[in-house]
N, C-alpha and C. Protein backbone atom coordinates (compact mmCIF):
# COMPACT_ATOMS: atom_id res chain seq x y z
N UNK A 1 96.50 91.77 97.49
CA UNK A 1 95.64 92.69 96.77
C UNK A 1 96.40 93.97 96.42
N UNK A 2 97.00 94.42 97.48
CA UNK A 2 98.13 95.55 96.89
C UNK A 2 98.60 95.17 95.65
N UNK A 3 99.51 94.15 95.59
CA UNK A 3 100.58 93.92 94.05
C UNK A 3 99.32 94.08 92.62
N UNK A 4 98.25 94.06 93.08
CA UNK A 4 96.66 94.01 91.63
C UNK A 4 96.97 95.17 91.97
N UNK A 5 96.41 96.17 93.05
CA UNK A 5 96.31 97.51 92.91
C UNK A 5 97.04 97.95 92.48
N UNK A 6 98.20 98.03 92.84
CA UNK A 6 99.52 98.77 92.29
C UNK A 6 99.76 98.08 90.92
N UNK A 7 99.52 97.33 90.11
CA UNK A 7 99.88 97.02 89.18
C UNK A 7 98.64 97.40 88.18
N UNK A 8 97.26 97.57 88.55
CA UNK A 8 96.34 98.12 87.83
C UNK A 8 96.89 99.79 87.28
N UNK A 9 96.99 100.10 88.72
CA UNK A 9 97.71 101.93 88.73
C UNK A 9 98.47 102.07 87.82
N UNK A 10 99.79 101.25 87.76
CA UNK A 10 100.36 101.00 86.67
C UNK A 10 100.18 100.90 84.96
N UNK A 11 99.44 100.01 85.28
CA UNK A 11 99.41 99.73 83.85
C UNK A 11 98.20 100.80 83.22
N UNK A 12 97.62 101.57 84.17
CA UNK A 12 97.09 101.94 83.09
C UNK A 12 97.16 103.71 82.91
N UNK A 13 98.86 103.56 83.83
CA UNK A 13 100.00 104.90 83.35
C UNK A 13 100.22 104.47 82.26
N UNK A 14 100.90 103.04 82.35
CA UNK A 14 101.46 103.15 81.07
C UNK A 14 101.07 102.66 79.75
N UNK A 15 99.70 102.05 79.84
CA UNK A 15 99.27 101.81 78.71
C UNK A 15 97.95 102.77 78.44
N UNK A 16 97.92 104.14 78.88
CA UNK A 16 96.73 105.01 78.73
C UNK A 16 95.63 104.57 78.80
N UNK A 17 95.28 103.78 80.22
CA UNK A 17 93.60 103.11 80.00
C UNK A 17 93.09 104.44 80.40
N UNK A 18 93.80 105.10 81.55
CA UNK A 18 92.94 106.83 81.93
C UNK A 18 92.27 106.99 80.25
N UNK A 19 92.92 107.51 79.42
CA UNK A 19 92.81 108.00 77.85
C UNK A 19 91.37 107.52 77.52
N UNK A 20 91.88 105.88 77.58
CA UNK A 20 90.50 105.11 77.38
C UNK A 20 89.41 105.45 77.57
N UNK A 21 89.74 105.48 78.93
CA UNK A 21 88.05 105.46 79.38
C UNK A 21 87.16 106.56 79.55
N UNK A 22 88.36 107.55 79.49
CA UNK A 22 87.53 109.16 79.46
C UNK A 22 86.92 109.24 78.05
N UNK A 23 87.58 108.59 77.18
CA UNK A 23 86.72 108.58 75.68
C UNK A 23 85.68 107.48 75.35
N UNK A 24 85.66 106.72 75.90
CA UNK A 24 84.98 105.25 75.82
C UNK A 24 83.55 106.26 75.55
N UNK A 25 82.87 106.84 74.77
CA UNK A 25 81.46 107.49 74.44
C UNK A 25 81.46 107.96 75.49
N UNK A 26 82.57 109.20 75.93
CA UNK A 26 82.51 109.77 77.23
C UNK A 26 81.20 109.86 78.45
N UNK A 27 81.71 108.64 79.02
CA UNK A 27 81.24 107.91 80.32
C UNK A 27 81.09 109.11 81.39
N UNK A 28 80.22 109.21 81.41
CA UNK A 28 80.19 110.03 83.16
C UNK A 28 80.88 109.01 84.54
N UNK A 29 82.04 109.46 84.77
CA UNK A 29 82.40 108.99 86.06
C UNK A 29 81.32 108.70 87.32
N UNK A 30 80.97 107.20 87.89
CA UNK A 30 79.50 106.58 88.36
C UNK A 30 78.90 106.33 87.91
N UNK A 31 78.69 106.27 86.74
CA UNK A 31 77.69 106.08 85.44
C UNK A 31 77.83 105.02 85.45
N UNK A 32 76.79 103.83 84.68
CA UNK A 32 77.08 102.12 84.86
C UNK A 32 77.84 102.10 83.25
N UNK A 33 77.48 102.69 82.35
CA UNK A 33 78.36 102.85 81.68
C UNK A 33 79.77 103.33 81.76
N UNK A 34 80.40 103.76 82.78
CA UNK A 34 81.62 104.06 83.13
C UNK A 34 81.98 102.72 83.78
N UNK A 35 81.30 102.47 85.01
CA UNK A 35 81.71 101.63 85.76
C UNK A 35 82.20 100.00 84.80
N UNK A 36 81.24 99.90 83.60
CA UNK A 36 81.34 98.80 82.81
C UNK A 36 82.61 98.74 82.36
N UNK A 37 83.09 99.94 81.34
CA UNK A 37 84.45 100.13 81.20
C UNK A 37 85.31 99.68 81.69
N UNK A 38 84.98 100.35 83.35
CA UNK A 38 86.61 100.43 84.52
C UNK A 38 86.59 98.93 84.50
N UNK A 39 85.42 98.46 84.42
CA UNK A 39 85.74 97.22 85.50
C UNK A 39 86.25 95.68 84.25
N UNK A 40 86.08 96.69 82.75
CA UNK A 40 86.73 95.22 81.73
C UNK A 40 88.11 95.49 81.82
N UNK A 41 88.10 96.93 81.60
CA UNK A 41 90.00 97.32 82.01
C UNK A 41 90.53 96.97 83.28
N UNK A 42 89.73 96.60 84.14
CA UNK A 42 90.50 96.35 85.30
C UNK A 42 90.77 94.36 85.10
N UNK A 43 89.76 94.22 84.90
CA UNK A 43 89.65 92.90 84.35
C UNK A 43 91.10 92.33 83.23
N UNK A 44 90.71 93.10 81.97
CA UNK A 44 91.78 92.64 81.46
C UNK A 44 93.38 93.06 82.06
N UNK A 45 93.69 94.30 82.91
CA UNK A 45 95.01 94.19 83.44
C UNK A 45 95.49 93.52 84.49
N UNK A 46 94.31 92.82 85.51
CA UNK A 46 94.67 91.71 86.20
C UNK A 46 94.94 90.49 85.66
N UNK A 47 94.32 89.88 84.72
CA UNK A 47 94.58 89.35 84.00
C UNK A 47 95.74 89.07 83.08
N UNK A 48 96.15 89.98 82.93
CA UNK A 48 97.62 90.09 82.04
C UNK A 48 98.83 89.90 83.57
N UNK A 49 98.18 90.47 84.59
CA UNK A 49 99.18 90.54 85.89
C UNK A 49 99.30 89.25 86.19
N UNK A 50 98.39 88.53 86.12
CA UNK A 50 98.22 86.85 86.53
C UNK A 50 99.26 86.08 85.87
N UNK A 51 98.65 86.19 84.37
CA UNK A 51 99.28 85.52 83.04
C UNK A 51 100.78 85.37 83.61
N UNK A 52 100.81 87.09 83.56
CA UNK A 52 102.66 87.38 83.76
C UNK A 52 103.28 86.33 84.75
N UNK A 53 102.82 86.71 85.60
CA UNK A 53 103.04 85.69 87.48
C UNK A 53 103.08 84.74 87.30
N UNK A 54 101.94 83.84 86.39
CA UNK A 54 102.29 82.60 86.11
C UNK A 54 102.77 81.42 84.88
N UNK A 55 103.71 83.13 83.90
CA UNK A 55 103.75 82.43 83.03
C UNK A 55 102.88 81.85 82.05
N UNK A 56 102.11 82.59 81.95
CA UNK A 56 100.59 81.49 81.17
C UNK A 56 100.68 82.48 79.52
N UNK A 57 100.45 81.58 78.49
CA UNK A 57 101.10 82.39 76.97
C UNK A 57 99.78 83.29 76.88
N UNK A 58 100.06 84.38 75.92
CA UNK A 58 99.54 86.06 75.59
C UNK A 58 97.91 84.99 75.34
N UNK A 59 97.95 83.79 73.99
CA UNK A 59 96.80 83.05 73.92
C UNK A 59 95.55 83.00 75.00
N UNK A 60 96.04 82.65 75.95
CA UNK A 60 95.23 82.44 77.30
C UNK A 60 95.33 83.54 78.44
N UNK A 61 94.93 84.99 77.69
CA UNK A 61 94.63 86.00 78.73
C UNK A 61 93.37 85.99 78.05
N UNK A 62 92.96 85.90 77.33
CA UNK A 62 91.22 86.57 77.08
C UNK A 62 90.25 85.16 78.01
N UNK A 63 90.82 83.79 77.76
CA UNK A 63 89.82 83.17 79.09
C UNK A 63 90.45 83.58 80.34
N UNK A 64 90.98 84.13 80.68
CA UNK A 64 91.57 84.67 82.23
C UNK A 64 90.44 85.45 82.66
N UNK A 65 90.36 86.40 81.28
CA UNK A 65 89.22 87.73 81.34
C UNK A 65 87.90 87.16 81.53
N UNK A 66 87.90 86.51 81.09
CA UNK A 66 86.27 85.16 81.26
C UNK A 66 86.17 84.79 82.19
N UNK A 67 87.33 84.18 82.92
CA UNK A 67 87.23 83.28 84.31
C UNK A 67 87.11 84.69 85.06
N UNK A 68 87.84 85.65 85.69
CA UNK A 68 88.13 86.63 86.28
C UNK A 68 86.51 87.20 86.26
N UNK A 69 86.11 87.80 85.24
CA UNK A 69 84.61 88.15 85.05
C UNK A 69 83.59 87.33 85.55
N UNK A 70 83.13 86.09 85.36
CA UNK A 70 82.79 84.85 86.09
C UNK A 70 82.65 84.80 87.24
N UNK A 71 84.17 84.97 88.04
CA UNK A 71 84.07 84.96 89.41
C UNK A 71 83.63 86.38 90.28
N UNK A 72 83.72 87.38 89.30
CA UNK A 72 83.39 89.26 90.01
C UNK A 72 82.27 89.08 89.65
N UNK A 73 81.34 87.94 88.90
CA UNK A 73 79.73 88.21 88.96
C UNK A 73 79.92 89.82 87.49
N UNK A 74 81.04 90.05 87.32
CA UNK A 74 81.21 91.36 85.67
C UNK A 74 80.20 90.79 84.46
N UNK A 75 79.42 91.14 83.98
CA UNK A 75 78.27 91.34 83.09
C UNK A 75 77.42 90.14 83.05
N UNK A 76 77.03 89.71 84.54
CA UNK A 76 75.87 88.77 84.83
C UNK A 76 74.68 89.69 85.13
């Protein structure tokens, strides 16, 4: 779970998800509208962390994001 954490932290130094999400129709931090945000961005950069790890092509990260969402119970 560390190598997700630390690689969420990461990626979203370096791909400005902070940026994101403070603008996303500026979300109040706890807000379920915030939380919705964090949790597709967190979604899609585990997802890309997976992909990476296992080699799986750029094609097949958005069902990652499906399966991944699926299993966190994310917008049931």
């Amino acid at each position: 779970m560390a190598f997700v954490e630390d690689h969420l932290r990461r990626a979203g130094e370096d791909r400005g998800v902070a940026t994101v999400l403070a603008s996303a129709d500026e979300p109040i931090p706890g807000s379920p509208r915030w939380s919705c945000v964090a949790m597709y961005y967190s979604a899609l950069h585990l997802a890309h962390a997976v992909c990476a790890t296992r080699d799986v092509h750029p094609d097949r990260h958005s069902r990652a994001i499906v399966e991944f969402a699926k299993t966190e119970g994310i917008g049931q």
